[in-house]
Protein backbone atom coordinates (compact mmCIF):
# COMPACT_ATOMS: atom_id res chain seq x y z
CA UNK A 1 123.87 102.37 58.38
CA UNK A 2 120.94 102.22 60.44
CA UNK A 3 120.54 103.24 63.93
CA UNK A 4 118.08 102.20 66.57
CA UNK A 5 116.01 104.98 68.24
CA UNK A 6 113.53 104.33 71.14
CA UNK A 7 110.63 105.85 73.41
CA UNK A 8 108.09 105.51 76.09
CA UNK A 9 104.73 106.19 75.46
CA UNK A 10 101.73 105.71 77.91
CA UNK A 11 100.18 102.09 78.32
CA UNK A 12 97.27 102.75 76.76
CA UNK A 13 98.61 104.21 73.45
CA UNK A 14 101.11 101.49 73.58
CA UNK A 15 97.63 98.82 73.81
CA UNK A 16 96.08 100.43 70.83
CA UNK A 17 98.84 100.38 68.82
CA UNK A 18 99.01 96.57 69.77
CA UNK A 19 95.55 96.62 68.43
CA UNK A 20 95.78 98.15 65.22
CA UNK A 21 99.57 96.50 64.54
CA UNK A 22 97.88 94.40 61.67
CA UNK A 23 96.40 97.33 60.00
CA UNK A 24 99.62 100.12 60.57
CA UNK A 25 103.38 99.53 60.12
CA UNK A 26 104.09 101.46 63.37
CA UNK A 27 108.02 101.44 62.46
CA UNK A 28 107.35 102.71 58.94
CA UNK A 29 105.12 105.01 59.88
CA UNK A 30 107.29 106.38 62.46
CA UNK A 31 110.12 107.10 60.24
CA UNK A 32 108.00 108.53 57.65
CA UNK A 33 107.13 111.12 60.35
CA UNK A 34 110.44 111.84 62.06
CA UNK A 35 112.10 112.11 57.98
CA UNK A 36 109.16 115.21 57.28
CA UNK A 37 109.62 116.43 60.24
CA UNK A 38 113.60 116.92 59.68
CA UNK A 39 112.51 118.31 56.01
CA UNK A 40 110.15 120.96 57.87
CA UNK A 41 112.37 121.95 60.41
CA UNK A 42 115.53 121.83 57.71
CA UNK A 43 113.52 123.77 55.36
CA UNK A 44 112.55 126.31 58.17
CA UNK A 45 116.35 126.83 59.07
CA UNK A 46 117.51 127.73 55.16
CA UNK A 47 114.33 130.45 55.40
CA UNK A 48 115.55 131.88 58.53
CA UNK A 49 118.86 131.80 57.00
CA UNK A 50 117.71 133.47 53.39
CA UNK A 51 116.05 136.03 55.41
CA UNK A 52 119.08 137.11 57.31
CA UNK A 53 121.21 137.30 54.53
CA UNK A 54 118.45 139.48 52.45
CA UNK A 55 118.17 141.90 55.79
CA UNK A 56 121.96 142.16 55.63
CA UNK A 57 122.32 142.64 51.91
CA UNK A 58 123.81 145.50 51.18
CA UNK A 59 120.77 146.33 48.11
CA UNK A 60 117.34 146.80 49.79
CA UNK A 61 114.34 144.99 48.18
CA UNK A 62 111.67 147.74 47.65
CA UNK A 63 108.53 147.13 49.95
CA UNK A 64 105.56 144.98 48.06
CA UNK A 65 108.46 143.17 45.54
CA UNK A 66 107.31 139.57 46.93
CA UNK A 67 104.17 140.03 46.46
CA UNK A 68 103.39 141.92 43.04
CA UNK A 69 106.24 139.24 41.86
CA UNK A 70 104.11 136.31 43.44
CA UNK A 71 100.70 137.70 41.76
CA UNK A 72 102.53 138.05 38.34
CA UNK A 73 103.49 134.30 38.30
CA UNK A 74 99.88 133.19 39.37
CA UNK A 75 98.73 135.61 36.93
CA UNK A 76 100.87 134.33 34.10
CA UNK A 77 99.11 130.34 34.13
């Protein structure tokens, strides 16, 4: 189901977009944006959450791991 969202924005950005309606699918385009954005901030809130639950784990990772691990993948193609 589909919800309607809306907002203000100045006169003159809503005049341009007026302008270039023919040329941009302003609701598409706006969706497209607010979905990527959800992704990013999602994606930032399961890294934030991975990195608690490493700092908490009761093994510690030994300093340098990531990024010897990292080099040996790029290394490896």
């Amino acid at each position: 189901m589909s919800e309607v969202i809306s907002f203000k924005v100045r006169r003159e950005i809503k005049e341009k977009m007026l302008k270039y309606k023919d040329r941009v699918n302003w609701p598409e385009l706006l969706r497209k944006f607010v979905e990527e954005k959800i992704r990013e901030l999602e994606a930032e809130d399961n890294f934030k959450k991975i990195l608690n639950e490493l700092h908490n784990a009761p093994w510690k990772i030994p300093k340098g791991l990531s990024a010897k691990l990292v080099r040996e993948n790029r290394d490896s193609y």
